[in-house]
N, C-alpha and C. Protein backbone atom coordinates (compact mmCIF):
# COMPACT_ATOMS: atom_id res chain seq x y z
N UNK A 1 0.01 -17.25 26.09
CA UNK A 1 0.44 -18.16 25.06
C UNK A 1 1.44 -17.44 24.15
N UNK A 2 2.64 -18.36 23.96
CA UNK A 2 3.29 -17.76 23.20
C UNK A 2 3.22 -17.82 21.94
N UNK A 3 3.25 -16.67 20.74
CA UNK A 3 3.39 -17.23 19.41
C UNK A 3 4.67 -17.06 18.52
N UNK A 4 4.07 -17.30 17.38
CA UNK A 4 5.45 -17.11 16.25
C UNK A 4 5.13 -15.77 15.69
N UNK A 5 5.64 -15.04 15.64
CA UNK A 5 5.71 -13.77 14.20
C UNK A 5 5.05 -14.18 13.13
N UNK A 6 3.60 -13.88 13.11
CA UNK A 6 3.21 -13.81 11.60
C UNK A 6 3.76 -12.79 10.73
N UNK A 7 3.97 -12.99 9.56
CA UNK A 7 4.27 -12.31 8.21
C UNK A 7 5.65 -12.22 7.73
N UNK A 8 6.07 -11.17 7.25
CA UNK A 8 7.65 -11.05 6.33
C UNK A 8 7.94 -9.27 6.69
N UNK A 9 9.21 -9.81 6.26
CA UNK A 9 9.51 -8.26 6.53
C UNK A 9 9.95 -7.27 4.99
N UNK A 10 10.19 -8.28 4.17
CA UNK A 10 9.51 -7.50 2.92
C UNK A 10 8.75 -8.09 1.84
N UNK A 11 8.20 -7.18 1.20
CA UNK A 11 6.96 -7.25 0.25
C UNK A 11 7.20 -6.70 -0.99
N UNK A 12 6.41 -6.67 -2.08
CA UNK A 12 5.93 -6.11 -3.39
C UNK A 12 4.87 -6.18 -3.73
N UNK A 13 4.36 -5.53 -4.30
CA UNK A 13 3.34 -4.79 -5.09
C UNK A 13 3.71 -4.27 -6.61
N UNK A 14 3.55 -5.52 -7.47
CA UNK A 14 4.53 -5.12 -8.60
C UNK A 14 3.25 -4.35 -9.89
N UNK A 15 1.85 -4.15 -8.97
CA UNK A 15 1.20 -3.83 -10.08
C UNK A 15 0.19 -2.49 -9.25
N UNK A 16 -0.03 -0.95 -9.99
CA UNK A 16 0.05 -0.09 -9.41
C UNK A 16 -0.61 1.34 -10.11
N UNK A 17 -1.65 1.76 -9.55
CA UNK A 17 -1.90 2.42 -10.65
C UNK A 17 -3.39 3.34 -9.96
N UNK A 18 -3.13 4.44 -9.43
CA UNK A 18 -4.62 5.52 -9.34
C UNK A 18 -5.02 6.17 -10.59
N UNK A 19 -6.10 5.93 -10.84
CA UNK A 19 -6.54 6.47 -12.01
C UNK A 19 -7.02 8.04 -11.54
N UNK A 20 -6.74 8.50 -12.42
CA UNK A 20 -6.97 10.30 -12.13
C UNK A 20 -8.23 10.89 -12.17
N UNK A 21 -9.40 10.42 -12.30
CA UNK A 21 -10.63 10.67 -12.41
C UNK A 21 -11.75 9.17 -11.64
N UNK A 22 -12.72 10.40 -10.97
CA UNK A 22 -13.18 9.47 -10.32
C UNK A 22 -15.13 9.63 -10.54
N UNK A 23 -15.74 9.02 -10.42
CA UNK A 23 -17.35 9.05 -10.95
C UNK A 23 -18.31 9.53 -9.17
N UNK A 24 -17.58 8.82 -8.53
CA UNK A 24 -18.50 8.76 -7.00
C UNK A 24 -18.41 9.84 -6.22
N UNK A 25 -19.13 10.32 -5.39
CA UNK A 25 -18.71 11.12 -4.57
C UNK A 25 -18.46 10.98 -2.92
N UNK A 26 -17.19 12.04 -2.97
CA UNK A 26 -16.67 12.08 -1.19
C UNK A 26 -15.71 10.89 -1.37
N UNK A 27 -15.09 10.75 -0.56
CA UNK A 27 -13.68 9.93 -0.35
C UNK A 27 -13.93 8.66 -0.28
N UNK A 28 -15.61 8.24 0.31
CA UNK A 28 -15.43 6.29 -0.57
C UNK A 28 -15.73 6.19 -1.24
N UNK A 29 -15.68 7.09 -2.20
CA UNK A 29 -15.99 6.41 -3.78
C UNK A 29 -14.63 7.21 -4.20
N UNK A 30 -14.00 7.89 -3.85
CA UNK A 30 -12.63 8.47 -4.89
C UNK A 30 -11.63 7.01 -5.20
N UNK A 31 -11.33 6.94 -6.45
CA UNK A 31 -10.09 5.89 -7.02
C UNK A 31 -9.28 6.20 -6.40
N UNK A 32 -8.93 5.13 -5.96
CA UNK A 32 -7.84 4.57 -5.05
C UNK A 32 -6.88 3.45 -5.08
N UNK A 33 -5.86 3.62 -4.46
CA UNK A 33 -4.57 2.20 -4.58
C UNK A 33 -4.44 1.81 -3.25
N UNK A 34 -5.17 1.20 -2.34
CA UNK A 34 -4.60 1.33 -0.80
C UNK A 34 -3.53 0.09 -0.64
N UNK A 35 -2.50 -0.22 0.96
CA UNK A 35 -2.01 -0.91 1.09
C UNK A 35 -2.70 -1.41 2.46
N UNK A 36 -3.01 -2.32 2.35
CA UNK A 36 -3.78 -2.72 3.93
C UNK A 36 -2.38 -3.37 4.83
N UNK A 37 -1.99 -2.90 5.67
CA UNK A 37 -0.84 -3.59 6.36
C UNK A 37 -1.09 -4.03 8.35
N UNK A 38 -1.08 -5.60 8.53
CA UNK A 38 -1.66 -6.18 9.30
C UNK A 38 -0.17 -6.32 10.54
N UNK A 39 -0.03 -5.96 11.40
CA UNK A 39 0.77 -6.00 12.52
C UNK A 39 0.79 -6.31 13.18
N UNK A 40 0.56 -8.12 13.78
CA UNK A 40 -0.17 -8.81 14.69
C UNK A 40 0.82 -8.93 16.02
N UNK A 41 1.72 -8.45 15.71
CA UNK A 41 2.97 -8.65 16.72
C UNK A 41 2.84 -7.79 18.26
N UNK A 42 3.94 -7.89 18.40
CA UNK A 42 4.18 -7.04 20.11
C UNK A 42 4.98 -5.70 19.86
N UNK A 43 5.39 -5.53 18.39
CA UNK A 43 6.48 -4.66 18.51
C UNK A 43 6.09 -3.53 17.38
N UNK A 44 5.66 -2.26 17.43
CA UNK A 44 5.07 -1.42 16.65
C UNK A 44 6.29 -1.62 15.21
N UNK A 45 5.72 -1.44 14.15
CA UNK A 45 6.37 -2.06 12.72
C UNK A 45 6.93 -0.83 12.17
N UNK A 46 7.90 -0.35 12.02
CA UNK A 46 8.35 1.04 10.98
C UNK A 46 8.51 0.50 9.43
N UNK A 47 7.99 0.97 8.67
CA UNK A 47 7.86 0.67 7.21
C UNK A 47 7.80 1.64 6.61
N UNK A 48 8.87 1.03 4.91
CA UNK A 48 9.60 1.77 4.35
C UNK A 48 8.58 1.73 3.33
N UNK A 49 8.06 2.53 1.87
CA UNK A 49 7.69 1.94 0.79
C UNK A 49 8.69 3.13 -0.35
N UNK A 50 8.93 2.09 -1.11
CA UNK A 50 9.73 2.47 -2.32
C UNK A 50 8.80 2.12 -3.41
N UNK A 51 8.50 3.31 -4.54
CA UNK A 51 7.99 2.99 -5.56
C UNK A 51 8.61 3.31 -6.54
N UNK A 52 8.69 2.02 -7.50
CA UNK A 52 8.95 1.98 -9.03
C UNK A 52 8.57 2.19 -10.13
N UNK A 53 8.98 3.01 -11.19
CA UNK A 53 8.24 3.16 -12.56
C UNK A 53 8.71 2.96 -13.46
N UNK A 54 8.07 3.29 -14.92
CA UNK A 54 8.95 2.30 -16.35
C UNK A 54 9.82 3.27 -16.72
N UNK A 55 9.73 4.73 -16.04
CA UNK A 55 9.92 5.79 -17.08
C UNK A 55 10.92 6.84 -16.46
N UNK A 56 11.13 6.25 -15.01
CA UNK A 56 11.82 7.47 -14.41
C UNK A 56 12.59 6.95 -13.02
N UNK A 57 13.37 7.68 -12.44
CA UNK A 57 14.03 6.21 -11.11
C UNK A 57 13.07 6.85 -9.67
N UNK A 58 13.13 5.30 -8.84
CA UNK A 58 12.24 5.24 -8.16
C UNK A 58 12.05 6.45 -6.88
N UNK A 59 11.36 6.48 -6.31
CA UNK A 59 10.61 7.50 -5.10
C UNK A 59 10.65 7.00 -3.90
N UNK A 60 11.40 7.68 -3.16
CA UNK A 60 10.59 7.25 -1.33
C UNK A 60 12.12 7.11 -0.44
N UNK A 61 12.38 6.70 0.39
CA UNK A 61 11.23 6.16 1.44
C UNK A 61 9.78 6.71 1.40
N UNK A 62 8.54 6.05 1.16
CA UNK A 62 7.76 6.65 2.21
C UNK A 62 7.66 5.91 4.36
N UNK A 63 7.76 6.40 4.69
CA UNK A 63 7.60 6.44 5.77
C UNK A 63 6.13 6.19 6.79
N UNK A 64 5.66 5.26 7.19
CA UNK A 64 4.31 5.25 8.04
C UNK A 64 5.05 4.00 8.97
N UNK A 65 4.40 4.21 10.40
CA UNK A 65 4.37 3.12 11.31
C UNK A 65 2.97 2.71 11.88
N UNK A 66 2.78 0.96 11.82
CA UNK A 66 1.74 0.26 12.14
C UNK A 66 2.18 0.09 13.55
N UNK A 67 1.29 0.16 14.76
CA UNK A 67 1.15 0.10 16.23
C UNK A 67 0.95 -1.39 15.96
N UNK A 68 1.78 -1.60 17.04
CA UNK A 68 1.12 -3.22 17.42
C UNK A 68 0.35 -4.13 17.69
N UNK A 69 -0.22 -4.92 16.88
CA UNK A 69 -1.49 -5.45 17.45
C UNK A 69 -2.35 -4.48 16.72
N UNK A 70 -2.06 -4.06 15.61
CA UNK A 70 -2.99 -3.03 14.31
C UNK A 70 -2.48 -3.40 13.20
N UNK A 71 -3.65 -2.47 12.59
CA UNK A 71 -4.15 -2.62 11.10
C UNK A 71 -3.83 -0.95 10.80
N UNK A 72 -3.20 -0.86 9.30
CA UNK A 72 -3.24 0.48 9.09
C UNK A 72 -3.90 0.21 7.50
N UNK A 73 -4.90 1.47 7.05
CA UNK A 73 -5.36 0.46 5.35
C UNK A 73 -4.44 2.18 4.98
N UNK A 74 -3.63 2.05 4.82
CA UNK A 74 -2.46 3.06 3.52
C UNK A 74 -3.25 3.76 2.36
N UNK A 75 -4.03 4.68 1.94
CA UNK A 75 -3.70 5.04 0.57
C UNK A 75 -2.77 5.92 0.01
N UNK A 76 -2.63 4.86 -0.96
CA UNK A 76 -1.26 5.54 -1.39
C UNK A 76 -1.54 7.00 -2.59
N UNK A 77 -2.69 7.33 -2.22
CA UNK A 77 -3.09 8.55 -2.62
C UNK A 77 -2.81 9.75 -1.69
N UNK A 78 -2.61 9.33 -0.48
CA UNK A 78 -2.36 10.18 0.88
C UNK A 78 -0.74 10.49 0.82
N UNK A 79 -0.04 9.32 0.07
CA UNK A 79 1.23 9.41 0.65
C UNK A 79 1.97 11.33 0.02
N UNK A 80 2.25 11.98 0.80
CA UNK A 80 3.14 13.13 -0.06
C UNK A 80 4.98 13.51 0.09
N UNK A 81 5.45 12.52 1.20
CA UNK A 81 6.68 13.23 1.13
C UNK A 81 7.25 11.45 1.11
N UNK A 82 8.42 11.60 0.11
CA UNK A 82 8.89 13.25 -0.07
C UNK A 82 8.42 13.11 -1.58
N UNK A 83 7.22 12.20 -2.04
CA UNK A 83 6.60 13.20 -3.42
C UNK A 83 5.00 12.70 -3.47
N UNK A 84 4.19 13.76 -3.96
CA UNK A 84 2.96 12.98 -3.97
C UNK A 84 2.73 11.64 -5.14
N UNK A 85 2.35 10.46 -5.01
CA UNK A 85 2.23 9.74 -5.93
C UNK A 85 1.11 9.95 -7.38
N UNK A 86 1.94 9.74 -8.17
CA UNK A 86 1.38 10.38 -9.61
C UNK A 86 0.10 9.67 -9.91
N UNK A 87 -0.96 10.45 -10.65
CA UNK A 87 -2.11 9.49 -10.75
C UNK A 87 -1.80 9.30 -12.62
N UNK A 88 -2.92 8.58 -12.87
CA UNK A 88 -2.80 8.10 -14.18
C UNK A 88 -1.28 7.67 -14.47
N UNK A 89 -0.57 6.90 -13.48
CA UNK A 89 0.97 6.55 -13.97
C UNK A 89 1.02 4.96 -13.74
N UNK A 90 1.23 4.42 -14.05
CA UNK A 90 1.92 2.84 -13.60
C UNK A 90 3.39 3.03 -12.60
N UNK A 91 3.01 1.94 -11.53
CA UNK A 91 3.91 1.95 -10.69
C UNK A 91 3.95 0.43 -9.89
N UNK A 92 4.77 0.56 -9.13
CA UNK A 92 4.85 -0.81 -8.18
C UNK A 92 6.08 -0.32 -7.28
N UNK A 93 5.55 -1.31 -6.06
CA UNK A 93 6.34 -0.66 -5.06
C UNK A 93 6.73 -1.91 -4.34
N UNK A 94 7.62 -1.79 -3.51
CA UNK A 94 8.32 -2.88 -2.56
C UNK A 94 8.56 -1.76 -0.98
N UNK A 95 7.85 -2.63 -0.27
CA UNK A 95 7.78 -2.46 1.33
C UNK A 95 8.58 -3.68 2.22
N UNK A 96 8.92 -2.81 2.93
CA UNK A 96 9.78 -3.22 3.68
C UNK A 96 9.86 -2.62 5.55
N UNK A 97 9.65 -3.67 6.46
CA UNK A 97 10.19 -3.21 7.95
C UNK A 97 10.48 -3.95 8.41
N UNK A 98 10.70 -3.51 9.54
CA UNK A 98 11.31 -4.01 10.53
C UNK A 98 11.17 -4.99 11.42
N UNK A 99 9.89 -5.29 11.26
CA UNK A 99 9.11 -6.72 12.09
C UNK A 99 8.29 -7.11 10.92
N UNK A 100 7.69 -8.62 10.86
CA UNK A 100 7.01 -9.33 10.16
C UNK A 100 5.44 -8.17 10.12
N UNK A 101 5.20 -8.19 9.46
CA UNK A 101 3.91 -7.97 8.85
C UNK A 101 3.19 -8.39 7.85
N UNK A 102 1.87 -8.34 7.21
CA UNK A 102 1.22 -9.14 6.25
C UNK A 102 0.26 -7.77 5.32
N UNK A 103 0.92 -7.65 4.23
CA UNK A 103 0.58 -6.85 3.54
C UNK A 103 -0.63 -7.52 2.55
N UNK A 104 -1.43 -6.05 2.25
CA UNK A 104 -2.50 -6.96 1.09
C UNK A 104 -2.71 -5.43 0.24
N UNK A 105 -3.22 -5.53 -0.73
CA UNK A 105 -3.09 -4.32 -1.85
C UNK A 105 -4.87 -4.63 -2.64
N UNK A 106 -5.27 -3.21 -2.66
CA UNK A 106 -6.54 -3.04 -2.66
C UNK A 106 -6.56 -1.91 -4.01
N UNK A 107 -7.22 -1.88 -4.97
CA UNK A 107 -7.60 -0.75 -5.44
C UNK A 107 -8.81 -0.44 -5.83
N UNK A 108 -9.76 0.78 -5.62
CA UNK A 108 -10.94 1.00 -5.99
C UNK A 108 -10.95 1.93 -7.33
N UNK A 109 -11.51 1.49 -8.61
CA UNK A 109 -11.44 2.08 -9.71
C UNK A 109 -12.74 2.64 -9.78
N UNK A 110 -13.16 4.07 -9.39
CA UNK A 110 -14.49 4.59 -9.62
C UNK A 110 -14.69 5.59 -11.18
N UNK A 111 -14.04 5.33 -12.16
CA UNK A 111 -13.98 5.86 -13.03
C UNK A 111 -15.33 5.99 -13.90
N UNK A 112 -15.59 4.87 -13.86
CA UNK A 112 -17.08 4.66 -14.27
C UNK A 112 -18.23 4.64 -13.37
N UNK A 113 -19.35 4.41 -13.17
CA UNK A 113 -20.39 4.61 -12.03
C UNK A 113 -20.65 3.32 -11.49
N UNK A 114 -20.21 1.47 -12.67
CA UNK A 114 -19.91 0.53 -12.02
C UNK A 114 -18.91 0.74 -11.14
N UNK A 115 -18.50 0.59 -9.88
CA UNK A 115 -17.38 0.77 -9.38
C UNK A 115 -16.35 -0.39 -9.76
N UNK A 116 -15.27 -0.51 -9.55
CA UNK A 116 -14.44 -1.81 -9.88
C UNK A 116 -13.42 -1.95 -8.79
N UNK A 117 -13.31 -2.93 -7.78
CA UNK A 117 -12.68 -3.07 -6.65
C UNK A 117 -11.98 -4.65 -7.20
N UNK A 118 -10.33 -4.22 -6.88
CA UNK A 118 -9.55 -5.31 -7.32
C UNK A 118 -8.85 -5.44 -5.51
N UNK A 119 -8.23 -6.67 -5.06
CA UNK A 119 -7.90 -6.79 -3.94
C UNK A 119 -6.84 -7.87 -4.29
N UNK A 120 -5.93 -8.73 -3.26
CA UNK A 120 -4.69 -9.18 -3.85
C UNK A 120 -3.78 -9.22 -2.34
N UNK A 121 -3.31 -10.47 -1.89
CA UNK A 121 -1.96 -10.39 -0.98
C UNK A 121 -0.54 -10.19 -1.83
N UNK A 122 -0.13 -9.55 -1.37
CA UNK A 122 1.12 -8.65 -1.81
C UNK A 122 2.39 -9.63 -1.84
N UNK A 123 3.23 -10.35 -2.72
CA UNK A 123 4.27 -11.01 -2.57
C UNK A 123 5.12 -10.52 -1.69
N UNK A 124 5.62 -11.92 -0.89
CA UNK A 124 6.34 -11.79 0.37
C UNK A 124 7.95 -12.37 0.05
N UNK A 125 8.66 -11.70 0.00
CA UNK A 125 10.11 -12.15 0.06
C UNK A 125 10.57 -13.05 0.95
N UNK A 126 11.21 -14.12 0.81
CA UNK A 126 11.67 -15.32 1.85
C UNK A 126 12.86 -14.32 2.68
């Protein structure tokens, strides 16, 4: 069966932010900003992410590719070249590739011992 290309080929994430301290322990409980990016296609996705701030000019490419017919969940705590992303900073970013994909933006705030998990589909550019 044939289909259509789900998703867009670019995105934003205009709201952005790892907090620098975290309450939980080991890596699922560390504060986090992830990008969940969905690749339902035939054609492995190369994606760009550029991030923006209030205070300084923007960062990146970062660079990751989603395999086809995958899911990659991004934290953008992982990302380091070509800079590691700043914690305790405000940011927002715009992604962009090469085939349709369907972005969604996740963050886990473990600052406190309530945890606080915010989630969100990522605006899609026509």
């Amino acid at each position: 069966m044939s289909r259509e290309p789900i998703g867009k080929r670019r995105w934003a994430i205009a709201e952005g932010y790892i907090p620098g301290t975290s309450t939980g322990v080991g890596r699922a409980f560390e504060s986090h900003e992830t990008a969940c990016l969905l690749n339902a296609g035939s054609t492995e996705a190369n994606v760009e992410i550029t991030l923006y701030f209030a205070d300084r000019e923007p960062v990146g490419p970062y660079r990751v590719v989603v395999g086809s017919r995958r899911t990659l969940h991004l934290r953008f705590n992982d990302l380091t070249d070509p800079a590691p992303v700043p914690r305790d900073t405000d940011y927002a970013c715009v992604i962009d590739a090469d085939v349709p994909i369907i972005v969604q933006h996740t963050r886990l705030d473990s600052r406190q011992s309530p945890l606080a998990l915010i989630s969100t589909i990522a605006f899609a550019a026509d």
